[in-house]
PDB file of N, CA and C in Angstrom:
ATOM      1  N   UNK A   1       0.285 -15.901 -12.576  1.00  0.00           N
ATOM      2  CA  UNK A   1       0.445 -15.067 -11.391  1.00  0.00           C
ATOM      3  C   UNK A   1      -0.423 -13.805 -11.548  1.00  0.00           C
ATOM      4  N   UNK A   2      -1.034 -13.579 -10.253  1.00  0.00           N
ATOM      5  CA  UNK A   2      -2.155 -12.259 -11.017  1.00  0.00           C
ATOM      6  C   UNK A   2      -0.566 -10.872 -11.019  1.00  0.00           C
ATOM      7  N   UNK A   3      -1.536  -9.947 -11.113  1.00  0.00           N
ATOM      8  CA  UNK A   3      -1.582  -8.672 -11.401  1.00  0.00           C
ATOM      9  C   UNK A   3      -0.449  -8.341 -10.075  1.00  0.00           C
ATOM     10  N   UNK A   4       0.155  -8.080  -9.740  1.00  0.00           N
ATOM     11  CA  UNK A   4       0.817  -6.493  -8.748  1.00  0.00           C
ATOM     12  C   UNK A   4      -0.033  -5.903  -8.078  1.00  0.00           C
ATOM     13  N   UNK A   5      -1.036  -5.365  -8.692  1.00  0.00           N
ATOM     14  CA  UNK A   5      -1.636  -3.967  -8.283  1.00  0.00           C
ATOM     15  C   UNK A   5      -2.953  -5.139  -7.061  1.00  0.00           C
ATOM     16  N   UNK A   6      -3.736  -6.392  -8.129  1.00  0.00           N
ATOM     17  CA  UNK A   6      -4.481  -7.589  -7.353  1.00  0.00           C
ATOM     18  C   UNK A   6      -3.689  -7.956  -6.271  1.00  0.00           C
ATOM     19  N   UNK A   7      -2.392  -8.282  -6.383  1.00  0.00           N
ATOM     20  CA  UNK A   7      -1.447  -8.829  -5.538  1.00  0.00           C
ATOM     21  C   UNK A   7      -1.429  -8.067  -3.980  1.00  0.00           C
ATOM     22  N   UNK A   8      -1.046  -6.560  -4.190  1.00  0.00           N
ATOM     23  CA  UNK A   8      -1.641  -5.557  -3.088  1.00  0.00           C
ATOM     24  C   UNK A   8      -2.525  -4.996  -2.540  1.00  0.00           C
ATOM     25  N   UNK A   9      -3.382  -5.305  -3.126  1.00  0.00           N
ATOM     26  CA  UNK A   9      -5.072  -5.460  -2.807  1.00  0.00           C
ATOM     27  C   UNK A   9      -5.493  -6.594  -1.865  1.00  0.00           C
ATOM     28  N   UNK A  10      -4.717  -7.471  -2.311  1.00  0.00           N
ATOM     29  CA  UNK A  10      -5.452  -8.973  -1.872  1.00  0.00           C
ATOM     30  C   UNK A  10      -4.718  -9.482  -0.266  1.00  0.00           C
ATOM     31  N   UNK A  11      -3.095  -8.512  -0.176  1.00  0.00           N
ATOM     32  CA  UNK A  11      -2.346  -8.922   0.919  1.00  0.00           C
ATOM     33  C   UNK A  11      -3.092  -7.837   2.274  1.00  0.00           C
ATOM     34  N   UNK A  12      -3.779  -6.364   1.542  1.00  0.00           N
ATOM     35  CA  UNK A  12      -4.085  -5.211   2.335  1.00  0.00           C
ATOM     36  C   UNK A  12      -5.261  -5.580   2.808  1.00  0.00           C
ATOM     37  N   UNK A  13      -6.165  -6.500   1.848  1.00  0.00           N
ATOM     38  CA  UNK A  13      -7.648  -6.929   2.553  1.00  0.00           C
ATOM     39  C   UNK A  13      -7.310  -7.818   3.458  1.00  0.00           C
ATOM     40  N   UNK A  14      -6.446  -9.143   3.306  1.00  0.00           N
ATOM     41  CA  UNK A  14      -6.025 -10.091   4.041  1.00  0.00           C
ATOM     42  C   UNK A  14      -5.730  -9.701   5.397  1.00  0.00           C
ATOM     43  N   UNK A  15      -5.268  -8.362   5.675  1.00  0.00           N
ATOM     44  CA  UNK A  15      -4.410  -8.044   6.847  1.00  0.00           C
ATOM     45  C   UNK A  15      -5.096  -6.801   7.688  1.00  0.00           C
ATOM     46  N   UNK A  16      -6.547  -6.275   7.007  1.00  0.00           N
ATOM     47  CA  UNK A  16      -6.932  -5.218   7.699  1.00  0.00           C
ATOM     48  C   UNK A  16      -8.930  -5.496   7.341  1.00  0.00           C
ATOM     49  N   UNK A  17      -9.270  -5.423   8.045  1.00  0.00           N
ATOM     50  CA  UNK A  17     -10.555  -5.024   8.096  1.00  0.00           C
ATOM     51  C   UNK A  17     -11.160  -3.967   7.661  1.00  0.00           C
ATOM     52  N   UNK A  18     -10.809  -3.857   6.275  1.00  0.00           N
ATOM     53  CA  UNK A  18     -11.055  -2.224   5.745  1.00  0.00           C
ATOM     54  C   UNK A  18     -12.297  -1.870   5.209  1.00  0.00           C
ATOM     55  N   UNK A  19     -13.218  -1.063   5.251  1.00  0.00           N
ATOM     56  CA  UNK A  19     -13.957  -0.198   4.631  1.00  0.00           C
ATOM     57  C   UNK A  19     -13.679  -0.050   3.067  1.00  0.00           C
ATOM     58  N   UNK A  20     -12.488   0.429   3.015  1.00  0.00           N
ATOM     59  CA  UNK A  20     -11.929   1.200   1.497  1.00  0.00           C
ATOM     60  C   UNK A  20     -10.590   0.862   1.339  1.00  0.00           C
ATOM     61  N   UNK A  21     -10.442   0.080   0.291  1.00  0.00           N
ATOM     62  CA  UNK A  21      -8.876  -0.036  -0.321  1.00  0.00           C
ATOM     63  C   UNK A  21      -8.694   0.322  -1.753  1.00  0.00           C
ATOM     64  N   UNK A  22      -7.889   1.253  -2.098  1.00  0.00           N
ATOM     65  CA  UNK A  22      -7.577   1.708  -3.505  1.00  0.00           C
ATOM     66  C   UNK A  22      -5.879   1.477  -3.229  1.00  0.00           C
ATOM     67  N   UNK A  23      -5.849   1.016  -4.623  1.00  0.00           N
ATOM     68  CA  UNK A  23      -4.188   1.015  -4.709  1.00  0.00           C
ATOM     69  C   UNK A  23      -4.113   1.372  -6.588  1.00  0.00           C
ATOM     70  N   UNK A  24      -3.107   2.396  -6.478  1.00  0.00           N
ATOM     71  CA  UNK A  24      -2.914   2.584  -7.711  1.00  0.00           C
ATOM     72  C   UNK A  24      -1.675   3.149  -8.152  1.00  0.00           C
ATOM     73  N   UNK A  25      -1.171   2.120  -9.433  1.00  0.00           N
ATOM     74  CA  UNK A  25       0.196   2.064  -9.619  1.00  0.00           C
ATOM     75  C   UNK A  25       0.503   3.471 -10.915  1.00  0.00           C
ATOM     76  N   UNK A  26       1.726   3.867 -10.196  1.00  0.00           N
ATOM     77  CA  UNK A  26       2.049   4.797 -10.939  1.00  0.00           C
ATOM     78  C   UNK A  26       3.616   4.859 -11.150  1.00  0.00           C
ATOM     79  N   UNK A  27       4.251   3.164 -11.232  1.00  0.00           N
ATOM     80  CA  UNK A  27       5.092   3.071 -12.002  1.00  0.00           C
ATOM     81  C   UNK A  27       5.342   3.706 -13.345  1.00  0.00           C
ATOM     82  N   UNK A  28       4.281   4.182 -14.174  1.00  0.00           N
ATOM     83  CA  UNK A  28       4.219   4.303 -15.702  1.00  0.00           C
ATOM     84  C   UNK A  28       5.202   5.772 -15.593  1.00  0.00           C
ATOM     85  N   UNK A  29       4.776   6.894 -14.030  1.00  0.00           N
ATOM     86  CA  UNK A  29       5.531   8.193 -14.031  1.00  0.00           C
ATOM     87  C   UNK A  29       6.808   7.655 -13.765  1.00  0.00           C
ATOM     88  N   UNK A  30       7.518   6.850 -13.378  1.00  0.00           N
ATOM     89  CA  UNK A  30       8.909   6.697 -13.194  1.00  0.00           C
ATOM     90  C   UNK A  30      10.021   5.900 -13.915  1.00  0.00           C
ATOM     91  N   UNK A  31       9.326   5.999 -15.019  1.00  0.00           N
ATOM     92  CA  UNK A  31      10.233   5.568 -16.288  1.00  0.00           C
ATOM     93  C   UNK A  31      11.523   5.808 -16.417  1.00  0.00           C
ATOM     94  N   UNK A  32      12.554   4.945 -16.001  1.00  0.00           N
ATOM     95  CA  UNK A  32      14.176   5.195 -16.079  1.00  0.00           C
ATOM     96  C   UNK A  32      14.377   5.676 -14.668  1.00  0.00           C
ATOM     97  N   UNK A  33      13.803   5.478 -13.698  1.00  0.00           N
ATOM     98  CA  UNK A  33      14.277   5.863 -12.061  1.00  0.00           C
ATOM     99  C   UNK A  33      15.107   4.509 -11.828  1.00  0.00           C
ATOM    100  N   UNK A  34      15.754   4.307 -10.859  1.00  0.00           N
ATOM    101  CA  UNK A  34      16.441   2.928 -10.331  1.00  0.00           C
ATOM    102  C   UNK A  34      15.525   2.182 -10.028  1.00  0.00           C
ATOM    103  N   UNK A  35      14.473   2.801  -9.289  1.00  0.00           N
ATOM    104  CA  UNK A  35      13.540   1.579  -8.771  1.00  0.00           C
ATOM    105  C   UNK A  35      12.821   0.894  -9.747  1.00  0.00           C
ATOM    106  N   UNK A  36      12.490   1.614 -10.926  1.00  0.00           N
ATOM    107  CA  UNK A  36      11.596   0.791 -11.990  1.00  0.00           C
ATOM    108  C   UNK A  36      12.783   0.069 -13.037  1.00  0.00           C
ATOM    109  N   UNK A  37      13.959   0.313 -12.979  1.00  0.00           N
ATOM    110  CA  UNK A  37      14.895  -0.404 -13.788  1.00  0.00           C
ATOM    111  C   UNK A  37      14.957  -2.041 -13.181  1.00  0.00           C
ATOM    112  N   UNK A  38      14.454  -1.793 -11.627  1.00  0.00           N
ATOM    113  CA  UNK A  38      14.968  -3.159 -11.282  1.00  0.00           C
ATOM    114  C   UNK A  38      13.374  -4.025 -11.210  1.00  0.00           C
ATOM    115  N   UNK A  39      12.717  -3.508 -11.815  1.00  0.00           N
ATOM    116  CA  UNK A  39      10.828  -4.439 -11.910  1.00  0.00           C
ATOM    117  C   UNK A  39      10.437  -4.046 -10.585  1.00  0.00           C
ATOM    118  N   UNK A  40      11.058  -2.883  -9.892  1.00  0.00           N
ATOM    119  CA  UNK A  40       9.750  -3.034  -8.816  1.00  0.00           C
ATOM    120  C   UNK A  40       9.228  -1.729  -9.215  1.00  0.00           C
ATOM    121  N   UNK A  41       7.843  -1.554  -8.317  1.00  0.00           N
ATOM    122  CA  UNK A  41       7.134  -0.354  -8.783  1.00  0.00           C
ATOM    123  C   UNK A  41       6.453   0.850  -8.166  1.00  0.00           C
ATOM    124  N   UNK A  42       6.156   1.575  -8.075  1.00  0.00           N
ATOM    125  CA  UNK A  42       5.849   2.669  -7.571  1.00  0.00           C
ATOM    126  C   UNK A  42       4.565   2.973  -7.417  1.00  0.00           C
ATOM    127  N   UNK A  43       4.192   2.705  -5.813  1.00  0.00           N
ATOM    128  CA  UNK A  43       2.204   2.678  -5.575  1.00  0.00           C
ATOM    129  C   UNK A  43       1.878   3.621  -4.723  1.00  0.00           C
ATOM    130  N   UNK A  44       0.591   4.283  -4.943  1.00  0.00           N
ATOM    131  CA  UNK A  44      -0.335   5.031  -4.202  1.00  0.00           C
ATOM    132  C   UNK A  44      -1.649   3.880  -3.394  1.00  0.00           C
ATOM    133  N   UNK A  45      -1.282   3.745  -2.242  1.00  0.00           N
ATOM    134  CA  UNK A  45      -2.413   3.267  -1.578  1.00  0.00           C
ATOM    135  C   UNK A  45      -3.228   4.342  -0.811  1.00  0.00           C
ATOM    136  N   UNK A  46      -4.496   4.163  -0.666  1.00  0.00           N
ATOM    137  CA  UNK A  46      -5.460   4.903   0.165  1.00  0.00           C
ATOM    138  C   UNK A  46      -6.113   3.485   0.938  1.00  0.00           C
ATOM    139  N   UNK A  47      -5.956   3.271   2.676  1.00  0.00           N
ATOM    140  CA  UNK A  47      -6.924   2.516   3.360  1.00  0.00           C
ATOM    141  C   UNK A  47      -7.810   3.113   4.065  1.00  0.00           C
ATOM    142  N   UNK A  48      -8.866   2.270   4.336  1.00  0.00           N
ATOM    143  CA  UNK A  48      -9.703   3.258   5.844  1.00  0.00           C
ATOM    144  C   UNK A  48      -9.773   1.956   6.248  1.00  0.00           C
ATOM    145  N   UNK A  49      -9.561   1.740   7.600  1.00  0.00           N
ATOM    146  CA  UNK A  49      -9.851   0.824   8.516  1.00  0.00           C
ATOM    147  C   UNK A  49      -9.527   1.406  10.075  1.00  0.00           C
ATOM    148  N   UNK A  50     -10.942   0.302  10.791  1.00  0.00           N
ATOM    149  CA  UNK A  50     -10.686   0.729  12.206  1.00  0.00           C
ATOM    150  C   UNK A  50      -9.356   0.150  13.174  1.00  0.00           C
ATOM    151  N   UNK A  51      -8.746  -0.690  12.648  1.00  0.00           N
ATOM    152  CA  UNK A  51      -7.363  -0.786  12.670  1.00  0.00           C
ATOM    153  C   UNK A  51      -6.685   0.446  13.073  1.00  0.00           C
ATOM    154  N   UNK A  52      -6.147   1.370  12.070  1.00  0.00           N
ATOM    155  CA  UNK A  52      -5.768   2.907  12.816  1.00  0.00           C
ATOM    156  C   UNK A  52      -6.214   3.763  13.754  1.00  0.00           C
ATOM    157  N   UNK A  53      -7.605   3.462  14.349  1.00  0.00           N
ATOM    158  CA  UNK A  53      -7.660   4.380  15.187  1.00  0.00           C
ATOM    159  C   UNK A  53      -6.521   4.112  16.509  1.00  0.00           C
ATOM    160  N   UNK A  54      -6.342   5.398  17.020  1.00  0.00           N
ATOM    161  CA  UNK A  54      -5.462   5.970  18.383  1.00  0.00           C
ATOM    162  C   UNK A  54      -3.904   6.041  17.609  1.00  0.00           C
ATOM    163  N   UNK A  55      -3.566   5.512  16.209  1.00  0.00           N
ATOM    164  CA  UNK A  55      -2.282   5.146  15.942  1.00  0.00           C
ATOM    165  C   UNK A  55      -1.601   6.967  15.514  1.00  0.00           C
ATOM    166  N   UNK A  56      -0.504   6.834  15.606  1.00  0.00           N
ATOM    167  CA  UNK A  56       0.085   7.945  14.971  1.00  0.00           C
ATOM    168  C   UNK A  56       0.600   7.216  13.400  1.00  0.00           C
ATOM    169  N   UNK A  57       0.562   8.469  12.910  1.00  0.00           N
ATOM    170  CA  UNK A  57       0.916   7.793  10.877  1.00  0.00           C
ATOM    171  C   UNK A  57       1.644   7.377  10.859  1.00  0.00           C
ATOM    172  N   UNK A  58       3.218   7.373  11.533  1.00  0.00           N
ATOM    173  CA  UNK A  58       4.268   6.337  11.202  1.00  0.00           C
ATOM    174  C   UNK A  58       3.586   4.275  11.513  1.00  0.00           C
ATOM    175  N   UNK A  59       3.042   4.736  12.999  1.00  0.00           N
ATOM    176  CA  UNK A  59       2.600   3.057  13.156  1.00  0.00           C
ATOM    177  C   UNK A  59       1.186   2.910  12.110  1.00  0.00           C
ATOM    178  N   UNK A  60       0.799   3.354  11.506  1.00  0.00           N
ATOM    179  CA  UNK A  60       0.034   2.969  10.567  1.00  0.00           C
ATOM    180  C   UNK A  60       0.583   2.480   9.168  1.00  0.00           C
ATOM    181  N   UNK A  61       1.766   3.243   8.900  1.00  0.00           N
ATOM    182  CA  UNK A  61       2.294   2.631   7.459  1.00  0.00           C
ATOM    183  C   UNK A  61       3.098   1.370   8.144  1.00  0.00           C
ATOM    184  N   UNK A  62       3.700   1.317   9.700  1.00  0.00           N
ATOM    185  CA  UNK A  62       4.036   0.038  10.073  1.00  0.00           C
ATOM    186  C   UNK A  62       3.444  -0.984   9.710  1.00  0.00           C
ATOM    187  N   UNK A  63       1.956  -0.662  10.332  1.00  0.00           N
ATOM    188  CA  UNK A  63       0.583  -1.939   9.858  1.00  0.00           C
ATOM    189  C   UNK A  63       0.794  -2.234   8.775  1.00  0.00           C
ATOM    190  N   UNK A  64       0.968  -1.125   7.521  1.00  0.00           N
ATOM    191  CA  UNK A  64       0.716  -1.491   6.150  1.00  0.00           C
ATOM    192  C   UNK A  64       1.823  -2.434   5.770  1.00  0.00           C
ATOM    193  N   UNK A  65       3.113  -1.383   5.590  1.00  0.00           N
ATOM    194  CA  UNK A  65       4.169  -2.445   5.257  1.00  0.00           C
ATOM    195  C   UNK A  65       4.078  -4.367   5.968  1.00  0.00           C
ATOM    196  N   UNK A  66       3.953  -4.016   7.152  1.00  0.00           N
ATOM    197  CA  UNK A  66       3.852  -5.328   7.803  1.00  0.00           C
ATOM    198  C   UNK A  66       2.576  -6.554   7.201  1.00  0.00           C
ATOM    199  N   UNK A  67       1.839  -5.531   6.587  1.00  0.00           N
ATOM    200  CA  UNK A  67       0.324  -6.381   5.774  1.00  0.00           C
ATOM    201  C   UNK A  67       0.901  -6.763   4.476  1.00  0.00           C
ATOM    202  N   UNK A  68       2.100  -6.180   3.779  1.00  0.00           N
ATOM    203  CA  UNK A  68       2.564  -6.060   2.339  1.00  0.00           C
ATOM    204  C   UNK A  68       3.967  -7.204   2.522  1.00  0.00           C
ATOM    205  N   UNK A  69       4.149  -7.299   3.357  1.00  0.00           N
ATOM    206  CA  UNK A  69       5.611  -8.213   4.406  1.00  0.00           C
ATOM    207  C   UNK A  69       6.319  -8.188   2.916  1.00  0.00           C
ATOM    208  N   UNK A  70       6.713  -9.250   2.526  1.00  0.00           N
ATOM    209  CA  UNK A  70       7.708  -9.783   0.899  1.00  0.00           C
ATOM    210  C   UNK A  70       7.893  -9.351   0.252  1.00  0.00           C
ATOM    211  N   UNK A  71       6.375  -8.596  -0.486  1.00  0.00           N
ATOM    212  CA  UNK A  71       6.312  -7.281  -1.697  1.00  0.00           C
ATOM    213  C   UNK A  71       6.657  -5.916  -1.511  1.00  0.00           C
ATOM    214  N   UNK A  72       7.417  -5.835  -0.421  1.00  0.00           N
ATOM    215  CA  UNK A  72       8.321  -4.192   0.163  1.00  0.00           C
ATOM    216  C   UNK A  72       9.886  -4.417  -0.627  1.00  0.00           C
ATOM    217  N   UNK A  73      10.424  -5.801  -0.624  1.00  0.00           N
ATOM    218  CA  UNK A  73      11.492  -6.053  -1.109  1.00  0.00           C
ATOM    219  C   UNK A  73      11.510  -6.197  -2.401  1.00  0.00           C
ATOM    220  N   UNK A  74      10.514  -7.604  -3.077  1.00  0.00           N
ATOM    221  CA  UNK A  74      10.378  -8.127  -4.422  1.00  0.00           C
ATOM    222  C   UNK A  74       9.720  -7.443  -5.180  1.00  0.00           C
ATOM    223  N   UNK A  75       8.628  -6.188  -5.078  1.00  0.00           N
ATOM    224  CA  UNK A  75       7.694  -6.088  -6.166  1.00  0.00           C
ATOM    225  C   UNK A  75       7.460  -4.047  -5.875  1.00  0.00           C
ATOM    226  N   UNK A  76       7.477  -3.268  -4.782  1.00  0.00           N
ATOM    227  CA  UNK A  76       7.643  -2.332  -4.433  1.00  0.00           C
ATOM    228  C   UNK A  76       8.567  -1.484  -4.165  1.00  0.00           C
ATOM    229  N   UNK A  77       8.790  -0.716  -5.080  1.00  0.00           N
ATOM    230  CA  UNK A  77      10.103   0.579  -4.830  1.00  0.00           C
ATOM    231  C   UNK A  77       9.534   1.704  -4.078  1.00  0.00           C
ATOM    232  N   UNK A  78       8.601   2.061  -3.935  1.00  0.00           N
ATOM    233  CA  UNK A  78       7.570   3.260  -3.558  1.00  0.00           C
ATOM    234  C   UNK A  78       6.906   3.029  -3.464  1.00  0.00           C
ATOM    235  N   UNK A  79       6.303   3.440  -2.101  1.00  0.00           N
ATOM    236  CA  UNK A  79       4.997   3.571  -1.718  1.00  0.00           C
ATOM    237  C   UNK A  79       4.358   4.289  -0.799  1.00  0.00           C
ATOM    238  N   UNK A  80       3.349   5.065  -1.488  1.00  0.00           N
ATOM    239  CA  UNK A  80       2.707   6.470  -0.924  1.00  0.00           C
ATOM    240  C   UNK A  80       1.408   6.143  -0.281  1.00  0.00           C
ATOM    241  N   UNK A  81       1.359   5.903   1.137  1.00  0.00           N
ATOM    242  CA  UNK A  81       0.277   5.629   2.149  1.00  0.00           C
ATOM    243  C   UNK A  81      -0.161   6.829   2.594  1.00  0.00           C
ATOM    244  N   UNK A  82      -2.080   6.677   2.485  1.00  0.00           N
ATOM    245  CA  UNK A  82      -2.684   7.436   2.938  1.00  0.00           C
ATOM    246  C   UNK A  82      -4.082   6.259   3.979  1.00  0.00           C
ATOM    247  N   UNK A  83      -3.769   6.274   5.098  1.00  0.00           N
ATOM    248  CA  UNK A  83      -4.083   5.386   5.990  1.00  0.00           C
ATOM    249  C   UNK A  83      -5.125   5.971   7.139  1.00  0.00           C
ATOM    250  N   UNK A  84      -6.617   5.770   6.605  1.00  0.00           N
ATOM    251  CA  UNK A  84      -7.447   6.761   7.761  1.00  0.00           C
ATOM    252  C   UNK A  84      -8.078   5.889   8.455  1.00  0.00           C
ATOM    253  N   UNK A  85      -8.662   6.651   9.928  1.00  0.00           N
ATOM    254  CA  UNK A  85      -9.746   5.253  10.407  1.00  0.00           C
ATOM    255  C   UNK A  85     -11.243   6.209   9.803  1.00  0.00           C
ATOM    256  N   UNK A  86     -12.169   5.454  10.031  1.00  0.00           N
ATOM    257  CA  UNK A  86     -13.415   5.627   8.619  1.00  0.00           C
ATOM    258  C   UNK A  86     -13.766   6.771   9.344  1.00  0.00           C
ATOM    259  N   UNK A  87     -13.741   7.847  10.723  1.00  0.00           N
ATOM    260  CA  UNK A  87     -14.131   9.180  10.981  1.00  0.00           C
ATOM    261  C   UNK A  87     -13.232  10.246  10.310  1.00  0.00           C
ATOM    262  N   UNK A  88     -12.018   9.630  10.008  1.00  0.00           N
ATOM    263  CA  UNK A  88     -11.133  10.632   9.594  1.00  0.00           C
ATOM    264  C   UNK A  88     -11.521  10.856   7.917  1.00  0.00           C
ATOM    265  N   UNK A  89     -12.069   9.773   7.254  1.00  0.00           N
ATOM    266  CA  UNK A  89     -12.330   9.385   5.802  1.00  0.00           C
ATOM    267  C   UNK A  89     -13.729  10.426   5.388  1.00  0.00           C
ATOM    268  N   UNK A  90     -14.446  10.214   6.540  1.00  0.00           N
ATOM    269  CA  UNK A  90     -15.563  10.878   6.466  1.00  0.00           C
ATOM    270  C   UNK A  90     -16.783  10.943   5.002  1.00  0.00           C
TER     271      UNK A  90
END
C-alpha cells in the first residue's frame, strides 16, 4: 500500500486540475493527541487550481474534503487547507 502522504496527493490530483499540490504530514508534532493514538494523521495541504475561482474558502475545503472522500474518516485527523486559484498563488 503506498505512502499516506502519496495516497493524498494522488486522490487531490485525481479530483482537481491543479497547478500545485504540496501535502505535508505533520503527524510527527502530535505525538500522544487522540487523533494520532488512533493511526490517523495530521496534514498541511497547499492547492492552486482553477477549480476555486468565484468559491468562498469554506466551499473550497468542501472540494477538497470531497476529493479526499474515505481518507477524512480512515487515515486523516487534521487537516490544514490552503486552497488558491493560480492569481491568488501568484
Amino acid at each position: 500500500m503506498k505512502p499516506r502522504i502519496e495516497r493524498i496527493r494522488e486522490r487531490l490530483s485525481n479530483g482537481f486540475d491543479a497547478s500545485s499540490i504540496e501535502v505535508i504530514d505533520d503527524s510527527h508534532l502530535h505525538v500522544g493527541h487522540a487523533g494520532a493514538r488512533d493511526g490517523r494523521g495530521h496534514f498541511r495541504v497547499r492547492i492552486v487550481s482553477t477549480a476555486f475561482e468565484g468559491l468562498r474558502p469554506i466551499q473550497r475545503h468542501q472540494l477538497v474534503y470531497r476529493a479526499l472522500g474515505d481518507m477524512m474518516q480512515t487515515d486523516i485527523h487534521a487537516l490544514s487547507i490552503a486552497a488558491f486559484t493560480p492569481a491568488e498563488a501568484g
